[in-house]
N, C-alpha and C. Protein backbone atom coordinates (compact mmCIF):
# COMPACT_ATOMS: atom_id res chain seq x y z
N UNK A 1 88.12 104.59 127.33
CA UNK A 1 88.58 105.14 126.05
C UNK A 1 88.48 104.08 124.97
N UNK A 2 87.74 104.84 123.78
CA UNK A 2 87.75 103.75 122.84
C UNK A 2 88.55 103.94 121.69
N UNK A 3 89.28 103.50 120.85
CA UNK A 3 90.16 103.48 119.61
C UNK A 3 89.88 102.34 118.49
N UNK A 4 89.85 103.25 117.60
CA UNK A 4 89.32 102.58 116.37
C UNK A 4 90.52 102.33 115.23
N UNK A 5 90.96 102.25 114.19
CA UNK A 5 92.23 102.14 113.30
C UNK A 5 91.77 101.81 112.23
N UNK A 6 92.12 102.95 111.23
CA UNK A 6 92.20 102.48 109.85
C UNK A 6 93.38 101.91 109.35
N UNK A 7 93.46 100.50 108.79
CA UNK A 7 94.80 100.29 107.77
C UNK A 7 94.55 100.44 106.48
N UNK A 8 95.62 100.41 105.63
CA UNK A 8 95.61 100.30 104.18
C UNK A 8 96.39 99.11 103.91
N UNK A 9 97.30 98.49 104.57
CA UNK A 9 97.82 96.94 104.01
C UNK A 9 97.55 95.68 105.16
N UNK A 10 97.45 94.56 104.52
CA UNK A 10 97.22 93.61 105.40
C UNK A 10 98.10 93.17 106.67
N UNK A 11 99.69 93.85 106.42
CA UNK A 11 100.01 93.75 107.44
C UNK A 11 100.26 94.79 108.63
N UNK A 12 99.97 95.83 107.93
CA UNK A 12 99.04 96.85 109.45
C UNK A 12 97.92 96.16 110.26
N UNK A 13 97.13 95.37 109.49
CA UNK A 13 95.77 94.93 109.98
C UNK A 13 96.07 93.86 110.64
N UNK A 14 97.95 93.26 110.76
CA UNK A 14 97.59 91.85 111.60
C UNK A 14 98.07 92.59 112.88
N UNK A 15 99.09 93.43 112.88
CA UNK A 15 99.44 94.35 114.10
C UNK A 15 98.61 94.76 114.71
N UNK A 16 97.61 95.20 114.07
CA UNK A 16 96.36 96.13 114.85
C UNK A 16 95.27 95.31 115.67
N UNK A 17 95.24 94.06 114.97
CA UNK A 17 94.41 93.39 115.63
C UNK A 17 94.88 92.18 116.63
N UNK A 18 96.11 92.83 117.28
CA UNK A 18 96.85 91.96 118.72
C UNK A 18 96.77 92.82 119.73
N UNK A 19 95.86 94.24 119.66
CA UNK A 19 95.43 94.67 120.34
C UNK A 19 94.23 95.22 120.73
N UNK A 20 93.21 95.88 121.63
CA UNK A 20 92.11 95.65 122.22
C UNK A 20 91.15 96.88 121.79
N UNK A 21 90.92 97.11 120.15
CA UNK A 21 90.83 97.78 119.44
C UNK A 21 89.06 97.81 119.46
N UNK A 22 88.29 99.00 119.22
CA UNK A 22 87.16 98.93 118.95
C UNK A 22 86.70 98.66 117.68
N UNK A 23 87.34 99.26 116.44
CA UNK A 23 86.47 99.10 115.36
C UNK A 23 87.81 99.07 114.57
N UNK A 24 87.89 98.17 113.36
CA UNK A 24 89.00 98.69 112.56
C UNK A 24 88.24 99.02 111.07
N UNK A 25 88.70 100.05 110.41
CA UNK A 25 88.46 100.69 108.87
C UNK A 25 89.60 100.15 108.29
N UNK A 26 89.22 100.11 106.77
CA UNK A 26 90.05 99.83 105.91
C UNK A 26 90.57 100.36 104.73
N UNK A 27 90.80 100.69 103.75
CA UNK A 27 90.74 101.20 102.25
C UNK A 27 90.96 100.13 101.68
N UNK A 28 91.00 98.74 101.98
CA UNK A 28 91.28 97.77 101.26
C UNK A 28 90.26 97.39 100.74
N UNK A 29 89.87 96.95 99.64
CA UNK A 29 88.30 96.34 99.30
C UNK A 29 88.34 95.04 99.56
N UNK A 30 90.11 94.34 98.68
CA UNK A 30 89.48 92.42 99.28
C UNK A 30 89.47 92.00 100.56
N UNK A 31 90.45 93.25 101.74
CA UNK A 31 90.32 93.09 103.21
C UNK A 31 89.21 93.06 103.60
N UNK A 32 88.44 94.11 103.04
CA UNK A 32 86.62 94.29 103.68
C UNK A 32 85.96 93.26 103.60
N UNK A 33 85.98 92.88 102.22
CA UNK A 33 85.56 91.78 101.97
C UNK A 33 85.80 90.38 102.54
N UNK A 34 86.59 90.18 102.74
CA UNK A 34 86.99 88.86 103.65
C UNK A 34 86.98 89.18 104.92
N UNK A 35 86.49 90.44 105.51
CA UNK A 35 86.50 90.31 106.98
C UNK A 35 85.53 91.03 107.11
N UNK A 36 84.05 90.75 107.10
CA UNK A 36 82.68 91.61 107.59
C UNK A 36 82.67 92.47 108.59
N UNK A 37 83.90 92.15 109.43
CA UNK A 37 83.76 93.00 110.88
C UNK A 37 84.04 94.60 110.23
N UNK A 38 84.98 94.75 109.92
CA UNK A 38 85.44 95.79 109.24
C UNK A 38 84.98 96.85 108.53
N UNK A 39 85.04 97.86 108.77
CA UNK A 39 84.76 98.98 107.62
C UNK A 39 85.55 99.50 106.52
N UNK A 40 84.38 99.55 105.36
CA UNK A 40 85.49 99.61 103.85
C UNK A 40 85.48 101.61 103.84
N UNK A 41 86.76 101.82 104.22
CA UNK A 41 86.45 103.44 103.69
C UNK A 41 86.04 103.91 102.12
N UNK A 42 85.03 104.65 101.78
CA UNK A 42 84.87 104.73 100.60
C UNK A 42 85.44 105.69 100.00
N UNK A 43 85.79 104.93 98.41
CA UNK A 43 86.65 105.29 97.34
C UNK A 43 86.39 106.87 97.15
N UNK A 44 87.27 107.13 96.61
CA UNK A 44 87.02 109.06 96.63
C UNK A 44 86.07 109.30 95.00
N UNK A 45 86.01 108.22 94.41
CA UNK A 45 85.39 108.34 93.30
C UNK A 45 84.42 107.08 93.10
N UNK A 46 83.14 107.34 92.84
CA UNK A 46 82.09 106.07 92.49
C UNK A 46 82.62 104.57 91.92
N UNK A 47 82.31 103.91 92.59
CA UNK A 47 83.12 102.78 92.07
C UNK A 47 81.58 101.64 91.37
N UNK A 48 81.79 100.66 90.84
CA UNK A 48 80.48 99.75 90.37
C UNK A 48 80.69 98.30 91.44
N UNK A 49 81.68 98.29 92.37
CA UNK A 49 82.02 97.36 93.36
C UNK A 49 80.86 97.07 93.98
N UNK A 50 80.83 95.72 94.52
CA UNK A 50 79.36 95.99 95.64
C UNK A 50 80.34 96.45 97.09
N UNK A 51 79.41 97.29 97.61
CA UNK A 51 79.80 97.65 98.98
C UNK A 51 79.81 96.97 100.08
N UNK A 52 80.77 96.55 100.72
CA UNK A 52 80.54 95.79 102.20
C UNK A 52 79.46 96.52 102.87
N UNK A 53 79.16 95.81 103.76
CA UNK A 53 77.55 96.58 104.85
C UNK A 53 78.19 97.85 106.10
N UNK A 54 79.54 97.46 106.07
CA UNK A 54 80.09 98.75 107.15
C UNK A 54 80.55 99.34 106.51
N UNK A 55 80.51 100.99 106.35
CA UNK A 55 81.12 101.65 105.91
C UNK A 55 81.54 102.74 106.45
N UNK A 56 82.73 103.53 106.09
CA UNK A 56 83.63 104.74 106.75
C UNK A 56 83.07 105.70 104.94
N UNK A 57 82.43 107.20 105.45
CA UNK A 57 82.01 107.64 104.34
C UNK A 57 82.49 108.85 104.58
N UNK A 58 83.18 109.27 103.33
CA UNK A 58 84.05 110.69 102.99
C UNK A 58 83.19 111.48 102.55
N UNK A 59 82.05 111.69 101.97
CA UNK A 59 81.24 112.30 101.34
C UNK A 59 79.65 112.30 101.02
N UNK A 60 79.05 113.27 101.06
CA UNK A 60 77.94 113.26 101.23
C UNK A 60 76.98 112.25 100.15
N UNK A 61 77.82 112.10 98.67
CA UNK A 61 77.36 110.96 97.83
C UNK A 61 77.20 109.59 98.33
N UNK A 62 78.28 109.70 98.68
CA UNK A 62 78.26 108.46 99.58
C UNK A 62 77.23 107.91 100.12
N UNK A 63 77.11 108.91 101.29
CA UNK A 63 75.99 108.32 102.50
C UNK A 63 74.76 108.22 101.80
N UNK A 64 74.11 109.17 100.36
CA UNK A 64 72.99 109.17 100.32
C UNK A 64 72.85 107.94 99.57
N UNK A 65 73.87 107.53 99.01
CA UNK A 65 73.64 105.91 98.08
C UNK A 65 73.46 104.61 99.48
N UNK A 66 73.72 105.22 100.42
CA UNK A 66 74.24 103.59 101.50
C UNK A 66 73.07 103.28 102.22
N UNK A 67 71.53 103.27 101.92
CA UNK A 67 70.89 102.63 102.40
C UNK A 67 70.99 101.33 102.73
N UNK A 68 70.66 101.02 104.51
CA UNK A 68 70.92 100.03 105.06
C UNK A 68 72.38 99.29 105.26
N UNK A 69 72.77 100.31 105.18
CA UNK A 69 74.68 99.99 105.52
C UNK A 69 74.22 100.75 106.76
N UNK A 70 75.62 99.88 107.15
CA UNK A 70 76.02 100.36 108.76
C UNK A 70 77.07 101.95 108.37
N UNK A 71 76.98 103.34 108.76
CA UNK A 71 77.84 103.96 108.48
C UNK A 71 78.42 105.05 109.12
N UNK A 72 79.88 105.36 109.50
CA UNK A 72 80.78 106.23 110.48
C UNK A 72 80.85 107.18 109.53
N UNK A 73 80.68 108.56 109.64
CA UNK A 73 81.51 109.42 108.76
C UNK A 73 82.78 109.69 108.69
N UNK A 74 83.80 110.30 107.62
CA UNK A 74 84.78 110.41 107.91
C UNK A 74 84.91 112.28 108.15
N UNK A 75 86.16 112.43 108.24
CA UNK A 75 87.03 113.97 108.39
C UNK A 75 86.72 114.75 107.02
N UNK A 76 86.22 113.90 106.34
CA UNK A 76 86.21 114.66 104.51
C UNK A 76 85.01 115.69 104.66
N UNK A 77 83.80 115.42 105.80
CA UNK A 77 82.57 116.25 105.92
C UNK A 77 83.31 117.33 106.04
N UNK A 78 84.18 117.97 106.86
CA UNK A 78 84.62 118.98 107.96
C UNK A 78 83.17 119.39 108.58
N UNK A 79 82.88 118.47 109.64
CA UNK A 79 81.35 118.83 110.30
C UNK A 79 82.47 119.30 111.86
N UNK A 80 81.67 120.65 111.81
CA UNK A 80 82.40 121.77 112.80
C UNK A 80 80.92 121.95 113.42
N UNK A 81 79.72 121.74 113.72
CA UNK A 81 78.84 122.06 114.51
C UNK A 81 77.62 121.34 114.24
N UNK A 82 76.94 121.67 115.45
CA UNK A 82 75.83 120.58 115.70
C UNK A 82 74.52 120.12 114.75
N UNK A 83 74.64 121.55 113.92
CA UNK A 83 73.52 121.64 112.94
C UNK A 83 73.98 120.10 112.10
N UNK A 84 75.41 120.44 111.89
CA UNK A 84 75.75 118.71 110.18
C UNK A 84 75.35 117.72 111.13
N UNK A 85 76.36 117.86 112.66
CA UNK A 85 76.15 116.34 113.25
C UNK A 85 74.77 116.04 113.44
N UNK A 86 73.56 116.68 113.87
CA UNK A 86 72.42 115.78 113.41
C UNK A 86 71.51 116.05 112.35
N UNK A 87 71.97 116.23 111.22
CA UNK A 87 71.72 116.26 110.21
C UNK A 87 72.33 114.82 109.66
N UNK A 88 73.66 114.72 109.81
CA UNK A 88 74.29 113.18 109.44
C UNK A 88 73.45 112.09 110.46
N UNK A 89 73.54 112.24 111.36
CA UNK A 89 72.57 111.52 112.47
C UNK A 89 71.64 111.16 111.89
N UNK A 90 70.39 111.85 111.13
CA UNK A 90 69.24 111.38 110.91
C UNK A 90 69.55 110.82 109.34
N UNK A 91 70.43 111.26 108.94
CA UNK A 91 70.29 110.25 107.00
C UNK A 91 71.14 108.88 107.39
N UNK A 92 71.44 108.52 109.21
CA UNK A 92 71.79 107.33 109.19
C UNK A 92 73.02 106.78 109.73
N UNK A 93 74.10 107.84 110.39
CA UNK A 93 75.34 107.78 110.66
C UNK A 93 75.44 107.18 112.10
N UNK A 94 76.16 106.55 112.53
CA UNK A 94 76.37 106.05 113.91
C UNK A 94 77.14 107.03 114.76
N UNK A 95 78.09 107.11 113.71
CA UNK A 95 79.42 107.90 114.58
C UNK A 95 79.86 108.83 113.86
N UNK A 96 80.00 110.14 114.41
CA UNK A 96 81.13 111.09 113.43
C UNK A 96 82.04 111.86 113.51
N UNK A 97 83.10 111.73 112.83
CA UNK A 97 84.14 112.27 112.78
C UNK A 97 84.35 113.65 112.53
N UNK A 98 84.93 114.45 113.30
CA UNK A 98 84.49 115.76 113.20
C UNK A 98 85.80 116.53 112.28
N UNK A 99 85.55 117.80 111.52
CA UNK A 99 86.31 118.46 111.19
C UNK A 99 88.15 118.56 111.39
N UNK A 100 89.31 118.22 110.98
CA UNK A 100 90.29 117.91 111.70
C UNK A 100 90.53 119.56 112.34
N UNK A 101 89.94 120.54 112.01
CA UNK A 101 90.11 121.92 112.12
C UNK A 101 89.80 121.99 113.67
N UNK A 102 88.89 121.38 114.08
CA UNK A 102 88.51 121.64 115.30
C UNK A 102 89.36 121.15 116.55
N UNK A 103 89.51 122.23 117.22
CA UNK A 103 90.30 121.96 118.60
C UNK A 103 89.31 121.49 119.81
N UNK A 104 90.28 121.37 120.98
CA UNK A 104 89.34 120.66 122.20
C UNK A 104 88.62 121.66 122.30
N UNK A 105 88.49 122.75 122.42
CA UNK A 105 87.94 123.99 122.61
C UNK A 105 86.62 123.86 121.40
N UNK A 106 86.83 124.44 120.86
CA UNK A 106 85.77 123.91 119.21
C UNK A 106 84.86 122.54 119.88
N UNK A 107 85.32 121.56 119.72
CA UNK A 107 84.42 120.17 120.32
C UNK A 107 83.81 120.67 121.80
N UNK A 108 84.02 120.99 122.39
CA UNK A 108 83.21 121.34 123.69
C UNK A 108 81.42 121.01 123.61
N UNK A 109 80.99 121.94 122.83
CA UNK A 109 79.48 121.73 122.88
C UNK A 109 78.68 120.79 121.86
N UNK A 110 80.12 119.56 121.47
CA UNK A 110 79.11 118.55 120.44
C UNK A 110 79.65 117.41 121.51
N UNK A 111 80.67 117.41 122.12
CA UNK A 111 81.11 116.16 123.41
C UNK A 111 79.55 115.45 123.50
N UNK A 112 78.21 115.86 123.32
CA UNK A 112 77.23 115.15 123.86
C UNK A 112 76.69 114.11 122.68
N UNK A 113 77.28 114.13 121.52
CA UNK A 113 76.54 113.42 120.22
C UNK A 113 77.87 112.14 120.02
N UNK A 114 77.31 111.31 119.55
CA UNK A 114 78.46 110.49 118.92
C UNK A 114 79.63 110.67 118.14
N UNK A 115 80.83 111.46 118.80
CA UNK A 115 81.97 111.49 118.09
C UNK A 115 83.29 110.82 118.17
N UNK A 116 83.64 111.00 117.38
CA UNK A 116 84.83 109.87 117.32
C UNK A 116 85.97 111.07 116.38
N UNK A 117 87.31 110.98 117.33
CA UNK A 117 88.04 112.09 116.66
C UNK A 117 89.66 111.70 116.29
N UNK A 118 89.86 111.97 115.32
CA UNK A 118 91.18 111.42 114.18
C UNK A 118 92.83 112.04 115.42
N UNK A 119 93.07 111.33 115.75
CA UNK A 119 94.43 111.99 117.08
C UNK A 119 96.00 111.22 116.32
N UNK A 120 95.83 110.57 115.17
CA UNK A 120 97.19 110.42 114.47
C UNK A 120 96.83 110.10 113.30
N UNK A 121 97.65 110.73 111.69
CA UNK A 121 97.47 110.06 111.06
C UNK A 121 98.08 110.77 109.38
N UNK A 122 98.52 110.45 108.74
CA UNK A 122 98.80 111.28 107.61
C UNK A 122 97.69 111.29 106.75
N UNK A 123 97.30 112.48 106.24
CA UNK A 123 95.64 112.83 105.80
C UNK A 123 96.03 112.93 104.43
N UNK A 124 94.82 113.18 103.84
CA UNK A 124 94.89 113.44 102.26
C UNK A 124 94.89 114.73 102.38
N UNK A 125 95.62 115.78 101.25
CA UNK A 125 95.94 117.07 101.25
C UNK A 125 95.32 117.56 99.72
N UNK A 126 95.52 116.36 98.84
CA UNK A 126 95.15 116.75 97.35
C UNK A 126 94.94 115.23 96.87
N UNK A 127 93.89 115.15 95.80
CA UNK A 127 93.44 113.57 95.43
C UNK A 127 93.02 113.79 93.86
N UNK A 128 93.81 113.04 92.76
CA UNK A 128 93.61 113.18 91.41
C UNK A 128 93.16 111.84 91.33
N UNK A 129 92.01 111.74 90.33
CA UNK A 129 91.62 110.47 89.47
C UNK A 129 92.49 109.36 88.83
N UNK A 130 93.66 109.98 88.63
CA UNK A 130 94.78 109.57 88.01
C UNK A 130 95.53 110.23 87.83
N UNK A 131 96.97 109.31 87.62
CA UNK A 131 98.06 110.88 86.66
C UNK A 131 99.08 109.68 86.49
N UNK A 132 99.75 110.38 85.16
CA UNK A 132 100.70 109.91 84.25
C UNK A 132 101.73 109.44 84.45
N UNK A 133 102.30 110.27 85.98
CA UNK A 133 103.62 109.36 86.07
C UNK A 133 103.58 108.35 87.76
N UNK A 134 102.46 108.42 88.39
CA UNK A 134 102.25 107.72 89.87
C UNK A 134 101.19 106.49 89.60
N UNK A 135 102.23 105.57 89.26
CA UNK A 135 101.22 104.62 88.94
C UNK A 135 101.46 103.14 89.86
N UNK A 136 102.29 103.36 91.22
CA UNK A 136 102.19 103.02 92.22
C UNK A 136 103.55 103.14 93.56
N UNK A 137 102.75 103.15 94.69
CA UNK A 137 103.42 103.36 95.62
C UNK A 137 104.77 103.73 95.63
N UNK A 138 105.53 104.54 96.75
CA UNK A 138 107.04 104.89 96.40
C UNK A 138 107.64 105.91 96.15
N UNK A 139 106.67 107.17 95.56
CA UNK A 139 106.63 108.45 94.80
C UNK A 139 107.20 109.24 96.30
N UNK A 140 107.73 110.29 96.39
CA UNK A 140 107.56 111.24 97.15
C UNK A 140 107.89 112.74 96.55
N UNK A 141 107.08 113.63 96.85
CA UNK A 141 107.33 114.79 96.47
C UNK A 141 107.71 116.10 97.34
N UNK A 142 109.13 117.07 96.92
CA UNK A 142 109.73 117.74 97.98
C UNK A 142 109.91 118.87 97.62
N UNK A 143 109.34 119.85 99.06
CA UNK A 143 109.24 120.97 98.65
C UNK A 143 110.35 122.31 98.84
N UNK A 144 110.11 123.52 98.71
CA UNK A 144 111.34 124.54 99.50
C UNK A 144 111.76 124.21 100.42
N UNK A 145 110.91 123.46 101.69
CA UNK A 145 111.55 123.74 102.67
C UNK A 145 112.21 122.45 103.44
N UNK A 146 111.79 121.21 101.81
CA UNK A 146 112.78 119.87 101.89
C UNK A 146 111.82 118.96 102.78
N UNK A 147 110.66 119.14 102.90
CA UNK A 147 109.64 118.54 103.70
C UNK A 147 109.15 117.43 102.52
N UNK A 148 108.95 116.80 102.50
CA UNK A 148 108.61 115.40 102.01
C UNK A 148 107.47 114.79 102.06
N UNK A 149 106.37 114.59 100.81
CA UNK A 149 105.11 114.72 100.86
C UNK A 149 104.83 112.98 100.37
N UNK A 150 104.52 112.45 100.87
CA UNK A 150 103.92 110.83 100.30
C UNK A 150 102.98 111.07 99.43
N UNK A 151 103.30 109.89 98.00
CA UNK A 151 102.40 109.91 97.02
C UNK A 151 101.85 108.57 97.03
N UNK A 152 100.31 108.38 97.30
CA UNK A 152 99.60 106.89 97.98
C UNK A 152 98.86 106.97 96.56
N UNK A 153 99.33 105.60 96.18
CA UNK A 153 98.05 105.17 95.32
C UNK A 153 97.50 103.79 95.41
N UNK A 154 95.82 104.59 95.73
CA UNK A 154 95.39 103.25 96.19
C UNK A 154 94.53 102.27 94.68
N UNK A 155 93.97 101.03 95.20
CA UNK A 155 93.67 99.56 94.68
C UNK A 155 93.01 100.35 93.26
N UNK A 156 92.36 101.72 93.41
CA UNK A 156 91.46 102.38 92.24
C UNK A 156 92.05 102.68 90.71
N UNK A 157 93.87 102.72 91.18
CA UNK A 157 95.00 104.09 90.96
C UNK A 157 94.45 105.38 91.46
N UNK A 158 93.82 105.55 92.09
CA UNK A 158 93.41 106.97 92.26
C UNK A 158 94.72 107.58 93.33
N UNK A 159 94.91 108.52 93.02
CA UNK A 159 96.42 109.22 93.50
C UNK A 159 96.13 110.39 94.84
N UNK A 160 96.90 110.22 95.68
CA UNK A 160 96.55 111.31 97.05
C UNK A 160 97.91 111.62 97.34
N UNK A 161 97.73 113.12 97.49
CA UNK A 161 99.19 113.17 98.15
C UNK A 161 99.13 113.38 99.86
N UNK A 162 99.67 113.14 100.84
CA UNK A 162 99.68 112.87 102.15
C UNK A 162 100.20 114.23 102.75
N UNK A 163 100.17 114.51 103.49
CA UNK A 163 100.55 115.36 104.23
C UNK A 163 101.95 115.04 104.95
N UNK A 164 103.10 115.99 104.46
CA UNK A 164 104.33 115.51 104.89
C UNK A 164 104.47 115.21 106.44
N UNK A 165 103.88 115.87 107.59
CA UNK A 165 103.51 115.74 108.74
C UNK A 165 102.56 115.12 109.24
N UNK A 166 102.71 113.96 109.80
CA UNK A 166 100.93 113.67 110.34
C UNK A 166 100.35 114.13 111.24
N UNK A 167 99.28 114.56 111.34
CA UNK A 167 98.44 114.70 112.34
C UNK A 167 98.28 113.84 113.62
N UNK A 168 99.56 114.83 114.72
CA UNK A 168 99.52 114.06 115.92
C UNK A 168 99.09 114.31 117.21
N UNK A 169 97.83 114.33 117.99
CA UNK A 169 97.13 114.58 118.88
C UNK A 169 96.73 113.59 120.06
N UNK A 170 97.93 112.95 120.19
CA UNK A 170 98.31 111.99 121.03
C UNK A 170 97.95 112.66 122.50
N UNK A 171 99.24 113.43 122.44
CA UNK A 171 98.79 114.35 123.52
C UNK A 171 98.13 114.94 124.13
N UNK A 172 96.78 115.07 123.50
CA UNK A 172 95.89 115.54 124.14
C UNK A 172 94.67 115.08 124.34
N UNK A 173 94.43 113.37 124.33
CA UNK A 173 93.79 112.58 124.72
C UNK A 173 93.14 112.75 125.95
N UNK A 174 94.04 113.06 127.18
CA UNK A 174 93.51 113.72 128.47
C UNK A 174 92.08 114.50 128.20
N UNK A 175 93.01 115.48 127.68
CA UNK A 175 92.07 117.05 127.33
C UNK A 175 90.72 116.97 126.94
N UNK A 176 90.65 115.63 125.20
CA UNK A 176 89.34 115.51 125.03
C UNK A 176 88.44 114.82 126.19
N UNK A 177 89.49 113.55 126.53
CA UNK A 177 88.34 112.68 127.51
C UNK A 177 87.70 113.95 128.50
N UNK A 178 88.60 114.84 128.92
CA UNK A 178 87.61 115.44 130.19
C UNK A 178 86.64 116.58 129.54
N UNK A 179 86.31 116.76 128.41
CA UNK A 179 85.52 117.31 128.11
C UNK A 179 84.25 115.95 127.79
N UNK A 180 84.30 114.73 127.28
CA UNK A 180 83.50 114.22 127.48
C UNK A 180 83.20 113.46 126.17
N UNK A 181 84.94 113.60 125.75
CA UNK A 181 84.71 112.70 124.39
C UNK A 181 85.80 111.59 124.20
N UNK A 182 85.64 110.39 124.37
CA UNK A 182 86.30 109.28 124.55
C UNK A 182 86.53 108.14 123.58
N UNK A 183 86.52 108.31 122.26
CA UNK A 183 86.08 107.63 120.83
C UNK A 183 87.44 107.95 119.88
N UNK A 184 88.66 107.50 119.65
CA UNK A 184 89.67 107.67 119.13
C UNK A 184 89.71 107.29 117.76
N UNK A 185 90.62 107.78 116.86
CA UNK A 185 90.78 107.15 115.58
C UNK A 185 92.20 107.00 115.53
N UNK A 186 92.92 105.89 114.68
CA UNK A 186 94.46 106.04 114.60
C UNK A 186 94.56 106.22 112.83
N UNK A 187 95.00 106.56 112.22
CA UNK A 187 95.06 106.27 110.51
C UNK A 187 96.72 106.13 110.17
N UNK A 188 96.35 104.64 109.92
CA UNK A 188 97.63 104.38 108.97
C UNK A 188 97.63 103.92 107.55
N UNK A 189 98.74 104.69 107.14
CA UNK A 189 98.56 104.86 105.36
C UNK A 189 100.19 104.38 105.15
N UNK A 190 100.93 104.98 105.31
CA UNK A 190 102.08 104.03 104.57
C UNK A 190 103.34 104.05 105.85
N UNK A 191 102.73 103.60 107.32
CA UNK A 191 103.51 103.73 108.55
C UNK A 191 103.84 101.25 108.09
N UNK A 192 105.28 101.54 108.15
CA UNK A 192 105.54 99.98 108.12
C UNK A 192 104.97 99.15 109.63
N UNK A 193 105.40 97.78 109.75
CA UNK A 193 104.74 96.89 111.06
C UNK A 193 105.53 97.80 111.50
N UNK A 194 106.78 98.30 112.24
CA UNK A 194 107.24 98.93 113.07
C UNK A 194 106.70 99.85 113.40
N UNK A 195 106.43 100.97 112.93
CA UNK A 195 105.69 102.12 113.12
C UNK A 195 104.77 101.95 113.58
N UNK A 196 104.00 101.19 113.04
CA UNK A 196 102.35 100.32 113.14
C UNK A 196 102.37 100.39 115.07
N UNK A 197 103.10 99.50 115.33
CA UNK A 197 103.27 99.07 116.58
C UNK A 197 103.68 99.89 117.90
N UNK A 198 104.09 100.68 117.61
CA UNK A 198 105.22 101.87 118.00
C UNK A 198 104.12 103.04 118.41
N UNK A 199 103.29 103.24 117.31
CA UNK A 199 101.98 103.89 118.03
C UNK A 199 101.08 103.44 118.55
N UNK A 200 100.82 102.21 118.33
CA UNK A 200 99.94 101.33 118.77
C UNK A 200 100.36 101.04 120.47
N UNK A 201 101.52 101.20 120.93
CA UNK A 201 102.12 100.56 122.06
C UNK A 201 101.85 101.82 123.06
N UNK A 202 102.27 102.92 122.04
CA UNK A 202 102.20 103.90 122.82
C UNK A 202 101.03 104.97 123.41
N UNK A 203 99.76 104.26 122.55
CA UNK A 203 98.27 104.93 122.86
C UNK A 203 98.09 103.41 124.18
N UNK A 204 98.41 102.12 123.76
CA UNK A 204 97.77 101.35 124.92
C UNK A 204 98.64 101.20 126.13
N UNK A 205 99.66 101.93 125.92
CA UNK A 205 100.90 102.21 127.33
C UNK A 205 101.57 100.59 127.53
N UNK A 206 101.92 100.31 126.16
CA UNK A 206 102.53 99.07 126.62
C UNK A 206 104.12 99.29 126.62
């Protein structure tokens, strides 16, 4: 089994890397930058930055600008069947991340292509360019039913709101491996070192 981890602060990224991790992603740009190993997830909006050579790509703009980058897709495709996955395959992708829509059932007949599938993580739900009153970290927004939505703004200001629940598919790690897919993702966005660790302990059974 392999597991990969995105962080967003540097000290997710020292937690993550005391354990026996395949690939780590980032949203950080000066993290990417000072650490080549790494993949820079790309910005939800064109940036004039130069790009590190690994990249995690949300969108189809993306990939078609990243000649000669190394590049994973992300969950932003929603690639649900075999036609996108080698279609992304041939404009250059290593690995891809499939649709979060899709169940073990759904993945069954792509288990044979390079995938790699998101099993924890609080996702983006809605993403503005900006806005007037989130102009950093801390925000939370609450709804009827008192559920509690994280407001992330990342290095761009660009504003995302999180999904009050994360996406947790811990459990069914078994399920994918025996269909024939063994390539994990963890995503952390605003989980502290505790948390960090806490899942981290509990995917490597420590």
């Amino acid at each position: 089994m392999k597991i990969s981890v995105l962080v967003y602060t540097k000290e997710q990224y020292e937690v993550v890397q005391e354990y026996p991790v395949d690939e780590i992603y980032t949203a950080n740009y000066d993290l990417a930058m000072e650490n080549p190993s790494l993949y820079y997830q790309t910005p939800k909006y064109f940036s004039e930055k130069k790009m590190p050579h690994r990249l995690l790509c949300g969108d189809v703009g993306w990939l078609m600008e990243s000649e000669n980058h190394t590049i994973i897709t992300d969950y932003n495709l929603n690639v649900a069947n075999h036609f996108s996955v080698e279609e992304l395959l041939k404009r250059g992708a290593t690995k891809i991340t499939p649709s979060l829509e899709c169940s073990v059932e759904d993945l069954k007949g792509l288990a044979k292509y390079p995938l790699e599938v998101l099993v924890y993580g609080h996702v983006g739900v809605m993403t503005l360019k900006s806005h007037p009153l989130f102009k950093e970290n801390g925000y939370e927004l609450e709804d009827y039913q008192k559920r509690r939505w994280k407001v992330l703004v990342d290095e761009n200001d660009v504003v995302s709101l999180l999904s009050a629940d994360p996406v947790n598919r811990l459990d069914e790690l078994e399920a994918y491996q025996s269909i024939g897919i063994t390539s994990f993702r963890l995503d952390f966005t605003i989980e502290n070192k505790e948390q960090v660790k806490k899942i981290m302990d509990l995917v490597f059974n420590k």
